[in-house]
Protein backbone atom coordinates (compact mmCIF):
# COMPACT_ATOMS: atom_id res chain seq x y z
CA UNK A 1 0.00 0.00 0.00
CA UNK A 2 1.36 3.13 -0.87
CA UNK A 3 0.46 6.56 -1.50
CA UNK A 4 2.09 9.67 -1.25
CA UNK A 5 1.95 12.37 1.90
CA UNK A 6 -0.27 14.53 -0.01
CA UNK A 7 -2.75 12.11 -0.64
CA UNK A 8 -2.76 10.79 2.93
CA UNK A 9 -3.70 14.22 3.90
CA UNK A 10 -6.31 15.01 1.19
CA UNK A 11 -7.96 11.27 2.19
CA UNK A 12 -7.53 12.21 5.81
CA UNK A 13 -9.50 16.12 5.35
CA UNK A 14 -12.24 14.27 3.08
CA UNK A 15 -12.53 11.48 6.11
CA UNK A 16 -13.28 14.45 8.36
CA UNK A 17 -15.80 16.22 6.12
CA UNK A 18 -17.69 13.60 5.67
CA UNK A 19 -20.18 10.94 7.73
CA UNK A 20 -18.09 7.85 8.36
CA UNK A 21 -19.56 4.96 6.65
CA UNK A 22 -16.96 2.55 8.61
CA UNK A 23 -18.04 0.78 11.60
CA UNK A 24 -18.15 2.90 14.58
CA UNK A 25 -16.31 0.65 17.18
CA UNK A 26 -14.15 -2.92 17.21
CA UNK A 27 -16.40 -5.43 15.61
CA UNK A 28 -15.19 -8.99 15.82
CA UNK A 29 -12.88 -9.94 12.91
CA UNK A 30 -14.66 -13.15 12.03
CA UNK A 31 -14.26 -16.16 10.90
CA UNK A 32 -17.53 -15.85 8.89
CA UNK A 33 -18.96 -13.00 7.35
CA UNK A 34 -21.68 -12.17 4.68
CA UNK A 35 -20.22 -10.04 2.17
CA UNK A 36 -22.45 -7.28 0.29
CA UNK A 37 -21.41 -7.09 -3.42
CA UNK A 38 -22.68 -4.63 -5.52
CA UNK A 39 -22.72 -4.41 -9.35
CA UNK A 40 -20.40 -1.74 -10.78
CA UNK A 41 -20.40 -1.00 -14.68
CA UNK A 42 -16.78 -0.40 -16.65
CA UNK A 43 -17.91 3.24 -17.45
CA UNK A 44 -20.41 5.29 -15.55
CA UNK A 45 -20.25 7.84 -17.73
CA UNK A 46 -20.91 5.23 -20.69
CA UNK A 47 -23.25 1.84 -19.76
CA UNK A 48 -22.89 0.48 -22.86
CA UNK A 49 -18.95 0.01 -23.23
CA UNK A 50 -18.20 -3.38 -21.95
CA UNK A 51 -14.59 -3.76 -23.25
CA UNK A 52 -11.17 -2.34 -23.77
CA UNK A 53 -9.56 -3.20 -26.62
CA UNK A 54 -8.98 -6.65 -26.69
CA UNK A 55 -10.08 -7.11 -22.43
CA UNK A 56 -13.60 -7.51 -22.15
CA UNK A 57 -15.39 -6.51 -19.13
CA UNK A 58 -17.03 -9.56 -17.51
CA UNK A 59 -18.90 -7.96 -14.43
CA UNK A 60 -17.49 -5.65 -12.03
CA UNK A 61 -18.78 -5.55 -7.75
CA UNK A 62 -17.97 -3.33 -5.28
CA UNK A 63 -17.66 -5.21 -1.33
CA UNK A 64 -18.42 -4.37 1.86
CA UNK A 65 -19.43 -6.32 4.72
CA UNK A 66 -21.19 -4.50 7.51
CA UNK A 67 -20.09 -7.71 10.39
CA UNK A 68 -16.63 -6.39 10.69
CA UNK A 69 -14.45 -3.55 10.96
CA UNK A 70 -11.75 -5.56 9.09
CA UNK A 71 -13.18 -6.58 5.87
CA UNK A 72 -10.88 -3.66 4.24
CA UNK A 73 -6.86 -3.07 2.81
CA UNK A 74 -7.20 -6.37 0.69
CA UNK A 75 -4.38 -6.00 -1.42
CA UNK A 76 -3.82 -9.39 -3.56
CA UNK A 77 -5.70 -12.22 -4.36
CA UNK A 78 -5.90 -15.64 -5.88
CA UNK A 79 -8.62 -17.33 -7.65
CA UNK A 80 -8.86 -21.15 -8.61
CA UNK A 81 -10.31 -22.53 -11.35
CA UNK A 82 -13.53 -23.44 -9.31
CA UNK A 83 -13.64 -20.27 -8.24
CA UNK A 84 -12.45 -20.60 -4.39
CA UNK A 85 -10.99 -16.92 -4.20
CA UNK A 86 -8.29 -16.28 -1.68
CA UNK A 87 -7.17 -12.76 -0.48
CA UNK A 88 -5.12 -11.25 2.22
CA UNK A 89 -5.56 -7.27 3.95
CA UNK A 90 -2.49 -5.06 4.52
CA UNK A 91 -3.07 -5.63 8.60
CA UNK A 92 -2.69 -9.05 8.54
CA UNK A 93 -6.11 -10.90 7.76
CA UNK A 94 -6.44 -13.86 5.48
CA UNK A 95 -9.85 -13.93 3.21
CA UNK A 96 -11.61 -16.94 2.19
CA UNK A 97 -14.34 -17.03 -0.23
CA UNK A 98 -15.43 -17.70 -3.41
CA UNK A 99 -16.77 -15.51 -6.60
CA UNK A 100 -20.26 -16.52 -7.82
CA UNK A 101 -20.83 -16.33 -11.84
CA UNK A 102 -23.89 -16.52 -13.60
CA UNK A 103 -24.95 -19.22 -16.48
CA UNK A 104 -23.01 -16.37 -19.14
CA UNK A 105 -19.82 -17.09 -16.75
CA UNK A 106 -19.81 -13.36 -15.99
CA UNK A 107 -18.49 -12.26 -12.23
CA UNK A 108 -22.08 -11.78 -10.00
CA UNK A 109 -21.35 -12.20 -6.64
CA UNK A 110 -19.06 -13.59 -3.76
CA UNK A 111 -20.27 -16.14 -1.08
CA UNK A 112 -19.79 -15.63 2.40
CA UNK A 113 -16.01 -15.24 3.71
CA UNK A 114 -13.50 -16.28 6.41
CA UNK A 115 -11.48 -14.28 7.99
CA UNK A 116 -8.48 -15.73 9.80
CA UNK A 117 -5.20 -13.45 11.47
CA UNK A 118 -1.66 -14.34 10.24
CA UNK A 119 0.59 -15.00 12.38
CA UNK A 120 4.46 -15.32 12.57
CA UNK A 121 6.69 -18.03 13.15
CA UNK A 122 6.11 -17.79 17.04
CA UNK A 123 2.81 -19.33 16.28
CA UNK A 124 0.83 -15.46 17.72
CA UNK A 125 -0.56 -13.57 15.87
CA UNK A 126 1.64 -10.53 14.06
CA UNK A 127 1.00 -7.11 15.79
CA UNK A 128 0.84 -3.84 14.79
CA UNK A 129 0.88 -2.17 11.18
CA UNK A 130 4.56 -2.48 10.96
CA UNK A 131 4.57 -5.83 11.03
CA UNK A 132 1.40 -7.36 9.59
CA UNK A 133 1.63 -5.35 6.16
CA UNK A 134 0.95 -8.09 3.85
CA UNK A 135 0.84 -7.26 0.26
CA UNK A 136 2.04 -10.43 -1.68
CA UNK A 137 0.19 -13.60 -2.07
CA UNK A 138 1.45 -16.73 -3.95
CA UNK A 139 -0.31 -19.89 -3.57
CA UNK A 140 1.99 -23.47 -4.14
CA UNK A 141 0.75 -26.64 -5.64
CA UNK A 142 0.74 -28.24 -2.68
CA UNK A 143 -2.14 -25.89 -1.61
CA UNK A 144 0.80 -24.01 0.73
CA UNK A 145 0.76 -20.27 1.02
CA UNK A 146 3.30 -17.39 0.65
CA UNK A 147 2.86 -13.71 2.03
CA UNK A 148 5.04 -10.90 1.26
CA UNK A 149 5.32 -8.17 3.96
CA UNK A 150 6.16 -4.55 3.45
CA UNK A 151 7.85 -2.76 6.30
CA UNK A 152 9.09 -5.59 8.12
CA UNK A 153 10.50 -6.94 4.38
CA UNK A 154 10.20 -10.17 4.56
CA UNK A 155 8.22 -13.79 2.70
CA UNK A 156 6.48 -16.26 4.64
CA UNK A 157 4.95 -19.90 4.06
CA UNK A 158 2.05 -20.66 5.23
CA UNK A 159 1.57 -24.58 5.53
CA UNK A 160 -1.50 -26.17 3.66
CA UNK A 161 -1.43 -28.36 6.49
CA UNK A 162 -1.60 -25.89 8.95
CA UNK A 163 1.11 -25.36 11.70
CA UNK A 164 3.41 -22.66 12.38
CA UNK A 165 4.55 -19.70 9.40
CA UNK A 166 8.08 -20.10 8.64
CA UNK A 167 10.25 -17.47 6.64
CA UNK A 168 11.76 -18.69 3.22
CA UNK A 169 14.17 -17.42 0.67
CA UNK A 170 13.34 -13.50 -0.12
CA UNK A 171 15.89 -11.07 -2.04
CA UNK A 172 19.15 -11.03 -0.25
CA UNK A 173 20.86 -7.29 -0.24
CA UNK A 174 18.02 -5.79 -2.04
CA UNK A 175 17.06 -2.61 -0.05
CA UNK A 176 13.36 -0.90 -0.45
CA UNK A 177 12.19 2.09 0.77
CA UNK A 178 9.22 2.36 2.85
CA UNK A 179 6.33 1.47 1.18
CA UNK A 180 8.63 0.05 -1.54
CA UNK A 181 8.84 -3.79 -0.92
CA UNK A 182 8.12 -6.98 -2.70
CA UNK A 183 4.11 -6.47 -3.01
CA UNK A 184 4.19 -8.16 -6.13
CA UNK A 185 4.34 -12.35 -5.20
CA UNK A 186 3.36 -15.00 -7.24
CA UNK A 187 3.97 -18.77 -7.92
CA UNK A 188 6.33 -19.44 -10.86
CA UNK A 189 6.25 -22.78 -12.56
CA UNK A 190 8.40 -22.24 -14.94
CA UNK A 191 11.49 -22.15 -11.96
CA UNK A 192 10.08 -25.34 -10.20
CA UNK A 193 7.52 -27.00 -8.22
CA UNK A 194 8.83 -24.89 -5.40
CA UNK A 195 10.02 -21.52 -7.16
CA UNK A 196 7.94 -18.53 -7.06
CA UNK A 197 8.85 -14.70 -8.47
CA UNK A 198 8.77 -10.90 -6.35
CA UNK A 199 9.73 -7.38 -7.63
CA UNK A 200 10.12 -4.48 -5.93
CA UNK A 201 7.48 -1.85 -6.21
CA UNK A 202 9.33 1.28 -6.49
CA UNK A 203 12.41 -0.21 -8.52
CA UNK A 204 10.92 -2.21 -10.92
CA UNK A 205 13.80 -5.45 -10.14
CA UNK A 206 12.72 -8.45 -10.30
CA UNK A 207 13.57 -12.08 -8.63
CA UNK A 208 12.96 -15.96 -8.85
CA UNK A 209 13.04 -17.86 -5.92
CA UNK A 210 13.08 -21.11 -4.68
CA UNK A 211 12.03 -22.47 -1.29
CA UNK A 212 15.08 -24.73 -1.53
CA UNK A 213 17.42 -21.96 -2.76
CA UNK A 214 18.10 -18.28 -2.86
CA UNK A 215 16.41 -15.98 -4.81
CA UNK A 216 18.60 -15.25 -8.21
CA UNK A 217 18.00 -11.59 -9.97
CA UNK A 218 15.80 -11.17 -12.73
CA UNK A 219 15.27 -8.32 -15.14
CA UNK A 220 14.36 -4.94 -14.14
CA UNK A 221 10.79 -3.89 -15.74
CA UNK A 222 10.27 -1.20 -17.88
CA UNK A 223 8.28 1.64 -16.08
CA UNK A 224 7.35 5.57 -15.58
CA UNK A 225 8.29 6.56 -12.33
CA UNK A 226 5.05 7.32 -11.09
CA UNK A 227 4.10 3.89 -11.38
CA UNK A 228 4.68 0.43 -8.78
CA UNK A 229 4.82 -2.62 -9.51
CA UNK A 230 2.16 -3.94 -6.96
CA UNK A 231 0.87 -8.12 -8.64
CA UNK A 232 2.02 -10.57 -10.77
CA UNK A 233 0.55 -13.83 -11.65
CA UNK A 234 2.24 -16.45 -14.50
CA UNK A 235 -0.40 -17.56 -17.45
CA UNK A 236 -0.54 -21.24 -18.63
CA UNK A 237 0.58 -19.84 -21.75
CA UNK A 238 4.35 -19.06 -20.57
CA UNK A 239 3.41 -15.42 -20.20
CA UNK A 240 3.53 -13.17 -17.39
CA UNK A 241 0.90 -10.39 -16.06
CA UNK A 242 2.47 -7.68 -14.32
CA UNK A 243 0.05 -4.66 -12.76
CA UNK A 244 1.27 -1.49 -12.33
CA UNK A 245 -0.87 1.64 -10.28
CA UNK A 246 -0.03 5.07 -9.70
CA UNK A 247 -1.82 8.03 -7.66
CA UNK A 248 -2.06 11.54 -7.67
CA UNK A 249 -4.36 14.14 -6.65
CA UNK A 250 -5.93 15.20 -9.82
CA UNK A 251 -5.92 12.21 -11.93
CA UNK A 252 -6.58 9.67 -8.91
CA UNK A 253 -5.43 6.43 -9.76
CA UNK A 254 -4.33 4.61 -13.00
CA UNK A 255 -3.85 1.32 -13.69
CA UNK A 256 -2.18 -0.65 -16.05
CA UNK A 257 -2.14 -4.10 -16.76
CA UNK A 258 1.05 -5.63 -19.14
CA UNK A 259 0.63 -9.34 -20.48
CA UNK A 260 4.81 -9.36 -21.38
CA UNK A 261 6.15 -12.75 -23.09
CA UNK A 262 9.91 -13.24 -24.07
CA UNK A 263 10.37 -10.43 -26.46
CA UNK A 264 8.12 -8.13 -25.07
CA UNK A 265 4.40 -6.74 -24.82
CA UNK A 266 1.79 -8.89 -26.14
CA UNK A 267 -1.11 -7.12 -24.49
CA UNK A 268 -1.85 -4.40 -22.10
CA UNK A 269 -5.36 -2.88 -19.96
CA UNK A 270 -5.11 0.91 -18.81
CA UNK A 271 -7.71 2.03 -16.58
CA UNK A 272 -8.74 5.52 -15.40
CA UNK A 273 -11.22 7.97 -14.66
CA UNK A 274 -13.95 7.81 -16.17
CA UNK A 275 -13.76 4.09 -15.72
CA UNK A 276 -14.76 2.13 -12.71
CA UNK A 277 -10.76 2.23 -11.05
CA UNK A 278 -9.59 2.48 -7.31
CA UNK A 279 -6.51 1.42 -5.90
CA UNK A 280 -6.04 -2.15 -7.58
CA UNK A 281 -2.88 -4.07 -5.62
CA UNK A 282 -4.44 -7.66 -6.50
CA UNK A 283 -4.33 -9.62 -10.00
CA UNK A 284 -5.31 -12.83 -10.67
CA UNK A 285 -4.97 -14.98 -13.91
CA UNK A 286 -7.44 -18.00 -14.69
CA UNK A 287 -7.70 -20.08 -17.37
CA UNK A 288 -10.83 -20.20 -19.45
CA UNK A 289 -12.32 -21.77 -22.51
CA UNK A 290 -10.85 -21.89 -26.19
CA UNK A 291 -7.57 -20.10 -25.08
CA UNK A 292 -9.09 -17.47 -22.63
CA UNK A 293 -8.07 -15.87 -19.67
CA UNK A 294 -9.82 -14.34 -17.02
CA UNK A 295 -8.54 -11.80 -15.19
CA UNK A 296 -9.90 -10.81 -11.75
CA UNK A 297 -8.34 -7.39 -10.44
CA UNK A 298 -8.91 -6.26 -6.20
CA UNK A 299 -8.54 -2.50 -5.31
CA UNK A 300 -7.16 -1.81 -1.56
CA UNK A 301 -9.28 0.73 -0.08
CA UNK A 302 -6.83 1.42 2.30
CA UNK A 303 -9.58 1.48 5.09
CA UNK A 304 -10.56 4.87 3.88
CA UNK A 305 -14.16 6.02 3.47
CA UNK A 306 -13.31 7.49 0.44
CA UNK A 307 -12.18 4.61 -1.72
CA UNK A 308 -14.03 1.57 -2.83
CA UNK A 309 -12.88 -2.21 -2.52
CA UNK A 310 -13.63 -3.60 -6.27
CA UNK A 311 -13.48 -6.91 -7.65
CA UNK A 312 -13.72 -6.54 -11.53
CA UNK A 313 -13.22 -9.01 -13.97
CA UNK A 314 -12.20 -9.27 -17.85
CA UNK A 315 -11.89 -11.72 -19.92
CA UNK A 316 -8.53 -11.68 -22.79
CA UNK A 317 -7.93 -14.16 -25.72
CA UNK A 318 -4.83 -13.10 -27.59
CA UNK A 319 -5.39 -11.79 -31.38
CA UNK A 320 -5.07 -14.49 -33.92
CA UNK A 321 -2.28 -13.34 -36.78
């Protein structure tokens, strides 16, 4: 999660002008919850587009849940190909749920969730901002679970099993600034049954990792400045989707969404005002039907009344030459 000190201010005067539509005291944190999702179009300004070059837009929800205080900051996700949908806030709260699709396959609903705490190696679980920021999310084939951390910089595993968090192989020397770290996590096949790949936000660098092995340096992605790199998630295909968000106060954010292969672009979503766009952090790749892909994309609303957690979804089938 990261925005810049002018924008923490501007969110923090609109806060105060405005009623607070957050609960008003500690609610419990779970595990279940009923999760309101509403139906968002691509463009309010224009109901009938419903695609973006070659992405097309299949259903878009905005998600509350009026049970907790803590169903907010989700800032990654995974979905499976039956549609179990796992996703993890920026204070250290695993989600569990599952995204409900009508008969057209298009993104309706979510079912109800789980909310669980992380915690550390110690077995407790992690305290304070500085060291729950989780931003990263990889799941293994064994069903196990990785979490990158901002702040504290560090990666996790999380056993499928169950039992205590243990820290694996993350970047060794790399140095990120605050609010700079690996939030971009993601299994990586093509490395191993145990190899998974991180960047860092601000810089762009990029590494593959094992669990039995250290992480070796990658190439460095080609960015503006303004933008992070904040998800990744590999494609059946060989290729890789990389999101990228910036912020600033006039523009608000922009998103863009790179499908890169071995010699470069192949495909690419931008999204900004006037189209349905928060502050997206999560991307997740799934296989569909006669070469598809469905993307699902997860803004962080930062637990901020003024910004939106969205789940939107678009489908991509690369151009036939």
């Amino acid at each position: 999660m990261k925005r810049l000190i002018l924008g923490a201010a501007l969110a923090a005067l609109a806060a105060c002008a405005q009623p607070s539509t957050l609960p008003k005291g500690p609610m419990a944190a779970g595990p279940g919850i009923t999760i309101t999702a509403t139906p968002v179009p691509l463009n309010p300004a224009d109901l009938a587009q419903d695609r973006i070059g070659d992405f097309v837009y299949a259903g878009g929800l905005v998600l509350s849940s009026d049970q907790t205080s803590r169903f907010h900051g989700l800032s990654d996700l995974r979905v499976t190909r039956d549609g179990k949908l796992v996703s993890m806030s920026d204070e250290g709260d695993l989600l569990e749920s599952r995204v409900l699709l009508d008969k057209a396959g298009r993104l309706v609903g979510v079912g109800p969730g789980k909310l669980t705490v992380l915690t550390g190696p110690d077995g407790k679980p992690l305290q304070g901002k500085k060291e729950a920021d989780s931003e990263g999310l990889a799941v293994m084939p064994n069903g196990d679970r990785l979490v990158s951390f901002e702040a504290i910089d560090r990666i996790l595993l999380y056993p499928a099993k169950g039992g205590a968090a243990r820290v694996v192989p993350s970047p060794v020397g790399a140095t990120f600034p605050g609010n700079g770290g690996m939030e971009a996590l993601a299994f990586d096949p093509a490395v191993g049954p145990d190899g998974y790949i991180t960047a860092g936000e601000d810089s762009g660098e990029t590494w593959t990792c094992r669990l039995s092995a250290a992480c070796v340096k990658g190439p460095t992605l080609e960015k503006p400045a303004e933008f992070g790199v904040v998800a990744v998630d590999r494609l059946d295909s060989g290729n890789t989707a990389w999101l990228f968000r910036a912020w600033d106060p006039v523009r608000g954010s922009r998103i863009t969404l790179k499908i890169l292969g071995p010699t470069g672009e192949v495909a690419r979503l931008d999204l900004a005002k006037p189209l349905t766009v928060d502050n997206i952090e999560g991307v997740s790749a799934v296989p569909g039907r006669d070469g598809a892909t469905r993307f699902y994309l997860l803004s962080d609303d930062n637990f901020s009344n003024s910004q939106k957690t969205f789940l939107l979804a678009f489908d991509w089938k690369p151009a036939k030459h």
